[in-house]
N, C-alpha and C. Protein backbone atom coordinates (compact mmCIF):
# COMPACT_ATOMS: atom_id res chain seq x y z
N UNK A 1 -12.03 188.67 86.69
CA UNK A 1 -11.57 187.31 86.75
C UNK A 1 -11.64 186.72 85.36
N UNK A 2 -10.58 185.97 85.13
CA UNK A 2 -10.35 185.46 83.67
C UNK A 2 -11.03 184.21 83.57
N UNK A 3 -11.67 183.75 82.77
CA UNK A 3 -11.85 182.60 82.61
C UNK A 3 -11.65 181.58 81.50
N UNK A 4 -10.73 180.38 81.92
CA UNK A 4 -9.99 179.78 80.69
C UNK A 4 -10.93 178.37 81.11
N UNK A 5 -11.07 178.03 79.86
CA UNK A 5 -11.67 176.75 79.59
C UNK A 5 -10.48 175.51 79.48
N UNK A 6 -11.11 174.60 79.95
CA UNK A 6 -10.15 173.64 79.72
C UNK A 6 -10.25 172.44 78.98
N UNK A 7 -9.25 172.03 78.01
CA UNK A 7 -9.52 171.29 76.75
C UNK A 7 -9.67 169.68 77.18
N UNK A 8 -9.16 169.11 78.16
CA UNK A 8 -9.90 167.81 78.85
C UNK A 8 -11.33 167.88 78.87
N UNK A 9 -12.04 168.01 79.65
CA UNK A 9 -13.31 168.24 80.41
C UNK A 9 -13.84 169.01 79.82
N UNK A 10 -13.46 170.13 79.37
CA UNK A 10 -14.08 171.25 78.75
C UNK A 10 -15.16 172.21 79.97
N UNK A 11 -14.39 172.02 80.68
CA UNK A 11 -14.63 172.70 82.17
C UNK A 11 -13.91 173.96 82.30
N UNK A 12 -14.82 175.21 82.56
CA UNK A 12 -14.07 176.23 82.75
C UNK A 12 -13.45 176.84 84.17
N UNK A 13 -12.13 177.12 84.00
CA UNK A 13 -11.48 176.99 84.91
C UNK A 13 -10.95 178.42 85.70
N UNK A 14 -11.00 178.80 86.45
CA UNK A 14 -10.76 180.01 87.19
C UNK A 14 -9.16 180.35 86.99
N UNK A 15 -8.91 182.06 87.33
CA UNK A 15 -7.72 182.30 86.80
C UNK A 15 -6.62 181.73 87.87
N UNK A 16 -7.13 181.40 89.13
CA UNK A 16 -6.53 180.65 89.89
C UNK A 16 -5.95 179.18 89.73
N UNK A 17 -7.17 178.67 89.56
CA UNK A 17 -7.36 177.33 89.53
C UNK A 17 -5.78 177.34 87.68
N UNK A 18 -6.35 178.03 87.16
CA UNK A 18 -4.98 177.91 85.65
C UNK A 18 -3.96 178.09 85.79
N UNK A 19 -3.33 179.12 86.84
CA UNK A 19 -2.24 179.30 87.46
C UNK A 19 -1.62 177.91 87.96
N UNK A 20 -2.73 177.66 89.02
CA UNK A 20 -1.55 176.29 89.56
C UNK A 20 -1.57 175.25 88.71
N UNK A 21 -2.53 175.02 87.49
CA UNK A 21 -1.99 173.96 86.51
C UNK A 21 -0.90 174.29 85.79
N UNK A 22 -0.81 175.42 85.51
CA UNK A 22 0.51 176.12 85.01
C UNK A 22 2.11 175.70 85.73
N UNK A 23 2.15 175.81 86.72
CA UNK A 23 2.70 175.63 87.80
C UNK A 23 3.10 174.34 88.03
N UNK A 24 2.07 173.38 87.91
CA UNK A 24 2.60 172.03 88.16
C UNK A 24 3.36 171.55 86.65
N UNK A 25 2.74 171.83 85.76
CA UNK A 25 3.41 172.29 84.26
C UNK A 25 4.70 172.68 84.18
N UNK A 26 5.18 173.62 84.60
CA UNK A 26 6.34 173.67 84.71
C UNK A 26 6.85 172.72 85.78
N UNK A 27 6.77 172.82 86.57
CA UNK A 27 7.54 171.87 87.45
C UNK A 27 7.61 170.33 87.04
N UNK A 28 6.59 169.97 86.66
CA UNK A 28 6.37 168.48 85.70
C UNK A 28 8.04 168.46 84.81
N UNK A 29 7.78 169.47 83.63
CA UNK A 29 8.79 169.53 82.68
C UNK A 29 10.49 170.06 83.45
N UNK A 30 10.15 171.05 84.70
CA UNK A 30 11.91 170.67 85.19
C UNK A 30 12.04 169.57 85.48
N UNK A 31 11.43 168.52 86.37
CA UNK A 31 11.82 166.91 87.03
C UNK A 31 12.21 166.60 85.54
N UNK A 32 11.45 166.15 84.70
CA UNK A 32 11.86 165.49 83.50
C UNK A 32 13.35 165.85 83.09
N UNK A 33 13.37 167.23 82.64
CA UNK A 33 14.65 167.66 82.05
C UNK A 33 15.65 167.09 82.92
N UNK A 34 15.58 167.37 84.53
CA UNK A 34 16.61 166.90 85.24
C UNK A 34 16.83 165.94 85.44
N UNK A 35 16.04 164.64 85.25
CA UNK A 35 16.13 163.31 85.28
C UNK A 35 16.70 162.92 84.18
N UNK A 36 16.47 163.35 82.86
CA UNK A 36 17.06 163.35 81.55
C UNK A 36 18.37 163.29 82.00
N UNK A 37 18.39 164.75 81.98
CA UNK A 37 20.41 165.63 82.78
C UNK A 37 20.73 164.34 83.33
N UNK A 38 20.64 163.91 84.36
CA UNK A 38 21.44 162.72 85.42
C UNK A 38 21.71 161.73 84.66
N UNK A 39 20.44 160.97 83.85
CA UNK A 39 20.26 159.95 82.59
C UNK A 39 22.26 160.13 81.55
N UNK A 40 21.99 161.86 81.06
CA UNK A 40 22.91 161.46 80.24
C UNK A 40 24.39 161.91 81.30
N UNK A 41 24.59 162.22 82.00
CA UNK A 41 25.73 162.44 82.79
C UNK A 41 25.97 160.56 82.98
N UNK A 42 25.29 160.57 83.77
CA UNK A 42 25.47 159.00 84.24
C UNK A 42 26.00 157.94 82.90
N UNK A 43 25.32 158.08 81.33
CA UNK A 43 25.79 156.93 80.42
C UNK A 43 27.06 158.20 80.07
N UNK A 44 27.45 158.94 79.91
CA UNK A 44 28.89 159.81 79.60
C UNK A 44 29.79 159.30 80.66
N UNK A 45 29.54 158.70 82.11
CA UNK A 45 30.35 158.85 82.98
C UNK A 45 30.48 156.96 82.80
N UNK A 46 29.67 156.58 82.53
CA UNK A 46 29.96 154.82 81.90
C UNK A 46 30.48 154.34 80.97
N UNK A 47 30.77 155.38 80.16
CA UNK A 47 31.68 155.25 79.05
C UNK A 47 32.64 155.40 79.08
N UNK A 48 32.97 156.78 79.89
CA UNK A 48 34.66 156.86 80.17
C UNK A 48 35.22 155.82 80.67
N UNK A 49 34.27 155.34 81.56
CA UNK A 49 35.14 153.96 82.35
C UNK A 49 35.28 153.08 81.78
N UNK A 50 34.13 152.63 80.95
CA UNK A 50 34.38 151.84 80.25
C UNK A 50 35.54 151.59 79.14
N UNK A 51 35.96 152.66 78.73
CA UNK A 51 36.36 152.67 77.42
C UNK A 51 38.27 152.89 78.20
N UNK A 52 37.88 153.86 79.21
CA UNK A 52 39.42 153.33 79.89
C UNK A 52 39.64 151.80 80.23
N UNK A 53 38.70 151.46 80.85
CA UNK A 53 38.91 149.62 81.74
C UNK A 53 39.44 149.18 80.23
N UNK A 54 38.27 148.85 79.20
CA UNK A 54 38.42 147.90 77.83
C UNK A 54 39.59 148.47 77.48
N UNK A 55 40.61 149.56 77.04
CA UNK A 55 41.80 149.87 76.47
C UNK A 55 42.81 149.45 77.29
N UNK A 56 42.76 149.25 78.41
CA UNK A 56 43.54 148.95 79.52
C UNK A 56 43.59 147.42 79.50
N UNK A 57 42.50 146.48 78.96
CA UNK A 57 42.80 145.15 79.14
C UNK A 57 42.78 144.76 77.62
N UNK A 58 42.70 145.51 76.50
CA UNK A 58 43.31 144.87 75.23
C UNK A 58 44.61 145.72 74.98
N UNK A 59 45.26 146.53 75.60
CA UNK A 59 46.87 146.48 75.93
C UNK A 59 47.63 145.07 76.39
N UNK A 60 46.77 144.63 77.61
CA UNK A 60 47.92 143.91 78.14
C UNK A 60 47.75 142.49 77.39
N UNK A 61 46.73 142.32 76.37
CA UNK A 61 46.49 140.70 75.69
C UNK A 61 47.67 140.67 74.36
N UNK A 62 48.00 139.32 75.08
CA UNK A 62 49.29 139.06 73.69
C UNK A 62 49.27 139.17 72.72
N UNK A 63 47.81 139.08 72.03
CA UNK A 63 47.43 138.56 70.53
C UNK A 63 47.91 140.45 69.90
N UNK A 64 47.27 141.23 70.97
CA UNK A 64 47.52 142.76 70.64
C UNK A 64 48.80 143.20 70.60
N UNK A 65 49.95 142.97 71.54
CA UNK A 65 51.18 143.12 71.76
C UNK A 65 51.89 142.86 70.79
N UNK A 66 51.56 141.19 69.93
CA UNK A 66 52.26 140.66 69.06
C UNK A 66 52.07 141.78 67.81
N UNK A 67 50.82 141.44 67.61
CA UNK A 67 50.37 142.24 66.51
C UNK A 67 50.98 143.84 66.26
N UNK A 68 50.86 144.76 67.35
CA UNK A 68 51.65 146.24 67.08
C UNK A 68 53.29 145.47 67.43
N UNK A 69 53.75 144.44 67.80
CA UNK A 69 54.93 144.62 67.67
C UNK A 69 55.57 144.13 65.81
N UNK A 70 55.08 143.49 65.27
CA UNK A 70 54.72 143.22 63.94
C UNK A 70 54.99 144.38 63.44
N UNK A 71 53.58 145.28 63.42
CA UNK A 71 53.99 145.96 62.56
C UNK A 71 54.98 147.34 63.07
N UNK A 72 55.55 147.88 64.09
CA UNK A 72 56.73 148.38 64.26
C UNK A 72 57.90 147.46 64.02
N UNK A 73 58.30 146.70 63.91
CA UNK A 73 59.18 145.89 63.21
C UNK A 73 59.62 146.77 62.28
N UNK A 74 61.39 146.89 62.55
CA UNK A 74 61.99 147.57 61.61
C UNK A 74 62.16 146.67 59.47
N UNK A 75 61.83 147.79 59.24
CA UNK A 75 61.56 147.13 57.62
C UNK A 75 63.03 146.33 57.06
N UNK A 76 64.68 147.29 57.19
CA UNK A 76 65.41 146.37 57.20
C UNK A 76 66.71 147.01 58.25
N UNK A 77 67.69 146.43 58.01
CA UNK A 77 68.47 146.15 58.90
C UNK A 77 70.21 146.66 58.29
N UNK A 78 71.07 147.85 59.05
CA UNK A 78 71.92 147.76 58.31
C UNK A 78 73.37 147.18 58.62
N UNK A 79 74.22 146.44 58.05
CA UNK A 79 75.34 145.50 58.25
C UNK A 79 76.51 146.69 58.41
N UNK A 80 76.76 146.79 59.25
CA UNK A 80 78.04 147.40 59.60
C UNK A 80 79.64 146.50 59.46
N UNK A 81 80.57 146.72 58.39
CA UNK A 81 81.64 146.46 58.89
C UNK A 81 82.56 145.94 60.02
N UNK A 82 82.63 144.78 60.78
CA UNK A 82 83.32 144.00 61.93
C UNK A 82 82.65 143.69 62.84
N UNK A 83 81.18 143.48 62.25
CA UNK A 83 80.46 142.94 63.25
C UNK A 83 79.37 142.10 62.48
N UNK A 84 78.72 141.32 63.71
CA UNK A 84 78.22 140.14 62.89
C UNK A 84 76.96 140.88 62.58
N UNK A 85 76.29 140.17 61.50
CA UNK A 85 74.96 140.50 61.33
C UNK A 85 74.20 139.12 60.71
N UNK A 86 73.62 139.01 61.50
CA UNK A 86 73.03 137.54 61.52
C UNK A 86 71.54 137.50 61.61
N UNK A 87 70.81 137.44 60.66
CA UNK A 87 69.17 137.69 60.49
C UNK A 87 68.12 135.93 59.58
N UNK A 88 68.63 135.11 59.87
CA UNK A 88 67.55 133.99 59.50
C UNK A 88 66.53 134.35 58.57
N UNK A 89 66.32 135.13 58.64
CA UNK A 89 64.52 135.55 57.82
C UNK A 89 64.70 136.44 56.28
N UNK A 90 66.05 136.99 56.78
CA UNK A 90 66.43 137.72 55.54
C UNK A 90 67.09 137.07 54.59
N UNK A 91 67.04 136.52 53.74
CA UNK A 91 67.55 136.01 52.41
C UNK A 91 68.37 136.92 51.49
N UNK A 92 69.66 136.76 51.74
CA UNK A 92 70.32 137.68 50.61
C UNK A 92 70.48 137.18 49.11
N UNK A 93 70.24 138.39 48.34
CA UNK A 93 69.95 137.89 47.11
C UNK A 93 71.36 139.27 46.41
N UNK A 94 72.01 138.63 45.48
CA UNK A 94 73.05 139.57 44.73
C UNK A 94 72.11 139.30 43.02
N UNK A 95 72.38 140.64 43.18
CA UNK A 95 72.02 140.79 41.57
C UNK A 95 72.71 141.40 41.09
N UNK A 96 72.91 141.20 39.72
CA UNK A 96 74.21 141.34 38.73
C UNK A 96 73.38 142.56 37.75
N UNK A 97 74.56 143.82 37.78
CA UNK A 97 73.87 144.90 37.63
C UNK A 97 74.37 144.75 35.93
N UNK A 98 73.66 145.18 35.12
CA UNK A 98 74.04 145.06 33.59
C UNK A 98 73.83 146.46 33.11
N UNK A 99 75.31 146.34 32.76
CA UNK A 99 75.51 147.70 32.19
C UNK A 99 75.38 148.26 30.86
N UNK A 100 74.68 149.56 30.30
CA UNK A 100 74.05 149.41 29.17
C UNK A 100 75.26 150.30 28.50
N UNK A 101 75.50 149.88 27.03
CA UNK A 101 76.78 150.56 26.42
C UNK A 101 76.05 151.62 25.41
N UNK A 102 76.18 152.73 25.56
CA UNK A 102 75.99 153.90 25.12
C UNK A 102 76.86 153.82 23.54
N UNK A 103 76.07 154.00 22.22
CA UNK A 103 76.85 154.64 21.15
C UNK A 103 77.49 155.49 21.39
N UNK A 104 78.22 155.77 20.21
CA UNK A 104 79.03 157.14 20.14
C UNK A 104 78.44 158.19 19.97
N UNK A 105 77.22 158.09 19.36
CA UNK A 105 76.57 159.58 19.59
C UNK A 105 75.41 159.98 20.69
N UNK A 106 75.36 159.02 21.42
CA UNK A 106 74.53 158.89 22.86
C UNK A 106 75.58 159.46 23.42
N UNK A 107 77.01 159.20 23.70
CA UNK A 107 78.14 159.36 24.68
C UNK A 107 78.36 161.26 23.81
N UNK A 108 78.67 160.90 22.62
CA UNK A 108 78.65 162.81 22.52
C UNK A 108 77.85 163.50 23.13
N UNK A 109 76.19 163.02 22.88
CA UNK A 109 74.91 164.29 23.43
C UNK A 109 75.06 164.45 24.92
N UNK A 110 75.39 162.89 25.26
CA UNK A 110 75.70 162.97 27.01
C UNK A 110 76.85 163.54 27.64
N UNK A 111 77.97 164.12 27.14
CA UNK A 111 78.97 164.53 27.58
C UNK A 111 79.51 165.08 26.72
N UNK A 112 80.31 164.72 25.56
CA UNK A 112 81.41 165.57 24.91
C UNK A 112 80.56 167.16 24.38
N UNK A 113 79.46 167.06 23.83
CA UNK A 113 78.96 168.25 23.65
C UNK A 113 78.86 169.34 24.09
N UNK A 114 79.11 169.20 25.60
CA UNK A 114 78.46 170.21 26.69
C UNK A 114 80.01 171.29 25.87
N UNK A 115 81.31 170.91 25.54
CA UNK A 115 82.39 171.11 25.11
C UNK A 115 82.75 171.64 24.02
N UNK A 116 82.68 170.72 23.14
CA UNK A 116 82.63 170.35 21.83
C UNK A 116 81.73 171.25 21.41
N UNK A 117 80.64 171.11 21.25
CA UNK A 117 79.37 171.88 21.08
C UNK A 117 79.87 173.18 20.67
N UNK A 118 80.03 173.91 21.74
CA UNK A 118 80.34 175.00 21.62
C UNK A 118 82.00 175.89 21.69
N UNK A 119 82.42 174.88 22.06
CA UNK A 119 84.31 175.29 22.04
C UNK A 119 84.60 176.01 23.28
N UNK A 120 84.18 175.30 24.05
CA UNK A 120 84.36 176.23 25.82
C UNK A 120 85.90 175.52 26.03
N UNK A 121 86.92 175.87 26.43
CA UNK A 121 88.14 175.99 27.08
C UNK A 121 88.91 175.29 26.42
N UNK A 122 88.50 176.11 24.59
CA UNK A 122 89.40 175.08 24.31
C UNK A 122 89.50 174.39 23.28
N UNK A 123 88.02 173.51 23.52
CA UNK A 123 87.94 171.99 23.06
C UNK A 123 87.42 172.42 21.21
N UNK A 124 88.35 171.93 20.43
CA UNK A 124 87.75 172.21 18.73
C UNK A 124 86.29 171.50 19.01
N UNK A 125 85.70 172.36 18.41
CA UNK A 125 84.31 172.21 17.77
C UNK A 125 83.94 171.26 17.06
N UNK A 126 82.98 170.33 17.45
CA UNK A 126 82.67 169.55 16.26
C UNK A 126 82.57 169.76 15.33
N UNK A 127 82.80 169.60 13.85
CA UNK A 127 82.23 170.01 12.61
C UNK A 127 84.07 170.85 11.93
N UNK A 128 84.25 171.52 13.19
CA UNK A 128 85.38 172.66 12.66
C UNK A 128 87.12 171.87 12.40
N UNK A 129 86.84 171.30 10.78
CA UNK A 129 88.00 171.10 10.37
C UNK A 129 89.30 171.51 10.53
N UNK A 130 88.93 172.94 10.52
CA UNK A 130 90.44 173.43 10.92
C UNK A 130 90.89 173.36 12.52
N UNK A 131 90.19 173.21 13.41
CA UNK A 131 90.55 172.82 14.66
C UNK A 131 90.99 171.35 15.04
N UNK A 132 90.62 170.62 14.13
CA UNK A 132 91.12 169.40 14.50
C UNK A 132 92.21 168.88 13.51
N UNK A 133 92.67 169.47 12.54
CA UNK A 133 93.85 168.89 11.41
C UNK A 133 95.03 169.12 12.59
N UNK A 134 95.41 169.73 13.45
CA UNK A 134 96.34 169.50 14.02
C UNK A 134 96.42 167.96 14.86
N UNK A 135 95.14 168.07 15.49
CA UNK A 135 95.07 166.72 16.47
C UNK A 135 95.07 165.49 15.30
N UNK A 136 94.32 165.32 14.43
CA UNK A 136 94.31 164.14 13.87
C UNK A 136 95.73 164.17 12.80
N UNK A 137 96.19 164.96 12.54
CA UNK A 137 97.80 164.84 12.14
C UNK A 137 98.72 163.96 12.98
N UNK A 138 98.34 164.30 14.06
CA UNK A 138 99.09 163.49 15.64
C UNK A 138 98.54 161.88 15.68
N UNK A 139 97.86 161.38 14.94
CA UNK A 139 97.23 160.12 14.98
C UNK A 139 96.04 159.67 15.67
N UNK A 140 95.24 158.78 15.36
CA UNK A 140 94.01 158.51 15.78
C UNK A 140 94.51 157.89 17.64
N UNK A 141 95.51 157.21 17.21
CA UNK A 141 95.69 156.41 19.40
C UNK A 141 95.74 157.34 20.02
N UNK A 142 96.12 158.76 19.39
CA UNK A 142 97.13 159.92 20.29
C UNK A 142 95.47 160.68 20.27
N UNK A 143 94.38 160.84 19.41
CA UNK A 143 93.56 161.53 19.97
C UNK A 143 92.63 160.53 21.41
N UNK A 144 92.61 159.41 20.44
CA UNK A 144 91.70 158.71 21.34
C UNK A 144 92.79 158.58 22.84
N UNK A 145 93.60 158.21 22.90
CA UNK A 145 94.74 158.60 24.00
C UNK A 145 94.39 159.77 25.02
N UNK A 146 93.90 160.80 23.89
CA UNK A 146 93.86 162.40 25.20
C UNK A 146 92.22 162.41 25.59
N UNK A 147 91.54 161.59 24.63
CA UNK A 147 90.15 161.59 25.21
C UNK A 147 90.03 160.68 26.58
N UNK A 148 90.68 159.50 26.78
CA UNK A 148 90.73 158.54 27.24
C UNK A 148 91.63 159.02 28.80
N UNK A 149 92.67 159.76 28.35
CA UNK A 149 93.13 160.22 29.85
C UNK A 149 93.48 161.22 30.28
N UNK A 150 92.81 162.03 29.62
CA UNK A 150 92.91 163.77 29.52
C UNK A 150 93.98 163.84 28.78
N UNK A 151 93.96 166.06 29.00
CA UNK A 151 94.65 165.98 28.14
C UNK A 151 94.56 168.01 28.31
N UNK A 152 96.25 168.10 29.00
CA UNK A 152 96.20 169.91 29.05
C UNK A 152 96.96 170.04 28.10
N UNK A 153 96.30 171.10 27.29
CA UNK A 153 97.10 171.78 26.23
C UNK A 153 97.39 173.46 26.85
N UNK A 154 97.82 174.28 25.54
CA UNK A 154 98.04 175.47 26.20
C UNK A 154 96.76 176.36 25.72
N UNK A 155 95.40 175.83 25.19
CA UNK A 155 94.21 176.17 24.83
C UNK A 155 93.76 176.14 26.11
N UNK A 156 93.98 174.78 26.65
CA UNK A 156 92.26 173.89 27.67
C UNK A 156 93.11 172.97 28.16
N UNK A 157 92.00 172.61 29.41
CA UNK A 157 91.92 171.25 30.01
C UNK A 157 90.99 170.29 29.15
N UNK A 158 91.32 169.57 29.13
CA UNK A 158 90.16 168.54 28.92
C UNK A 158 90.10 167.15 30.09
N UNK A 159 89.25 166.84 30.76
CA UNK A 159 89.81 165.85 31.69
C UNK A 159 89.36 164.62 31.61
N UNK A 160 90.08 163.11 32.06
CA UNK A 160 89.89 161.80 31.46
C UNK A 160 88.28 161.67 31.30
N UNK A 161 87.93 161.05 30.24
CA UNK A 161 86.84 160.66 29.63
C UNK A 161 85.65 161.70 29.74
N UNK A 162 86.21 162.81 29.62
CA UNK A 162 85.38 164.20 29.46
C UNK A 162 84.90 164.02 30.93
N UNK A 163 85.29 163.65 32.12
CA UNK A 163 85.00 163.94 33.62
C UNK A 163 83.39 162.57 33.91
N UNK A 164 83.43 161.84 32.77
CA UNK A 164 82.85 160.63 32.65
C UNK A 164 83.53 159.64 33.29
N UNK A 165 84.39 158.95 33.89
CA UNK A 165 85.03 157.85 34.07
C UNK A 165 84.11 156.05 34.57
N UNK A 166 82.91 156.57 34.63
CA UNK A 166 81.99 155.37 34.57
C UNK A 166 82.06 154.99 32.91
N UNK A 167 82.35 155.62 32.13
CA UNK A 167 82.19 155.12 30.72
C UNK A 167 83.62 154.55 30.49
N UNK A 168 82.97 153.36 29.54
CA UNK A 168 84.46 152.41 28.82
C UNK A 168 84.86 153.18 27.74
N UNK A 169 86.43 152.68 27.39
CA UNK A 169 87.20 153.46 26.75
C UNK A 169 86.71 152.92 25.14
N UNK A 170 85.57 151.91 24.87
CA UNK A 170 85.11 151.78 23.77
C UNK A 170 84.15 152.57 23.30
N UNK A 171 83.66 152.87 24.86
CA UNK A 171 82.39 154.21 24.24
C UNK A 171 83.30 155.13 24.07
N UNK A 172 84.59 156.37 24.88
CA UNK A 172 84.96 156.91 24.77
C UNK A 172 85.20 156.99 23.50
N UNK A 173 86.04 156.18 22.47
CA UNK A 173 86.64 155.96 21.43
C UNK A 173 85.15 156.20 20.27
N UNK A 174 84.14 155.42 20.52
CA UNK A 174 83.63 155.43 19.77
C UNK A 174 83.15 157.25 19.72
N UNK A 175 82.96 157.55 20.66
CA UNK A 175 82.19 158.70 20.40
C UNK A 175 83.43 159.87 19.35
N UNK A 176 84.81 159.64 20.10
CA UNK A 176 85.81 160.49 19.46
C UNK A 176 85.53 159.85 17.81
N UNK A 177 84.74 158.90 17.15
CA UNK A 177 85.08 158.74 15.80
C UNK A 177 83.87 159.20 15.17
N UNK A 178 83.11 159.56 16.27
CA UNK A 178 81.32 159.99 15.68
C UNK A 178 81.95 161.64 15.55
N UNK A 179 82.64 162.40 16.72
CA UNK A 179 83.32 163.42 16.26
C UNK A 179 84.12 163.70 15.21
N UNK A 180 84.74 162.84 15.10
CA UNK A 180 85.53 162.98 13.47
C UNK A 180 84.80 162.65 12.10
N UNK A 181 84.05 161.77 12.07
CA UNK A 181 82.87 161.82 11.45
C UNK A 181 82.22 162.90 10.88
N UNK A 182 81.96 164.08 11.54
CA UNK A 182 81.23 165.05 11.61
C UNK A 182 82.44 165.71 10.94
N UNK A 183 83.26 165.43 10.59
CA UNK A 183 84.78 166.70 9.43
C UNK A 183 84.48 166.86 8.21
């Protein structure tokens, strides 16, 4: 027979008598755990409801409705041709677009070069005198003329305002004199 002392009393206790303290020991600590268990099932199962009920009644409050309808609110709005478009809140504003005039040698690097540059289909070379004594023999209106609205020879195409036609015929011109320039 074993004999265990016991740390209360300091009473020694039979191997029997330790067993069933053992015993109620465990059983002590399952009730607990399982009362725990129910404890947290029960606040998990108060929350769901909760948290469904509360989402369910700040859906249906106006202040919320207004508010997400706010911000889905389309940002703008587009005017179709033969129909009205009528918006109070929108303020139309025209702004006047200002257009920036390119030198003549901004308008060469930006376009005539891609050509010029190198003599692709054609076009005399900047710099190369002898390619251009024919054209400028023909007169300065008659070059600026073929820059300005093309111009097929039996070399090349060249097409109006070197395939630029957003550019004015003052940049055009100017740039044809930054080319001749360069003779």
């Amino acid at each position: 027979m074993a004999v265990i002392k016991s740390f209360r009393s300091g009473k020694t206790l039979s191997n029997e008598e330790a067993k069933h303290d053992q015993q109620f020991f465990d059983r002590f600590i399952f009730i607990i755990g399982l009362l725990m268990g129910v404890a947290v099932f029960l606040f998990v199962i108060a929350r769901w409801i909760g948290v469904a009920e509360q989402t369910a009644n700040m859906q249906n409050d106006p202040a919320y409705q207004q508010a997400v309808g706010e911000r889905i609110e389309p940002v703008a709005r587009i005017a179709v041709a033969g129909e009205d478009f009528v918006d109070e809140a929108a303020a139309v504003v025209e702004v006047e677009t200002v257009k920036t005039v390119m030198t003549g040698p901004q308008v060469y690097n930006a376009v005539c070069s891609a050509c010029h540059g190198a003599g692709i289909a054609g076009a005399p070379k900047t710099g190369d005198a002898g390619a251009w004594t024919t054209r400028v023999a023909a007169g300065r209106d008659s070059v600026n003329g073929n820059a300005i609205n093309g111009f097929q020879g039996a070399a090349g195409f060249m097409p109006p305002k070197g395939g630029r036609t957003d550019l004015s015929d003052g940049e055009i011109i100017d740039a044809v004199q930054y080319m001749l320039d360069q003779l």
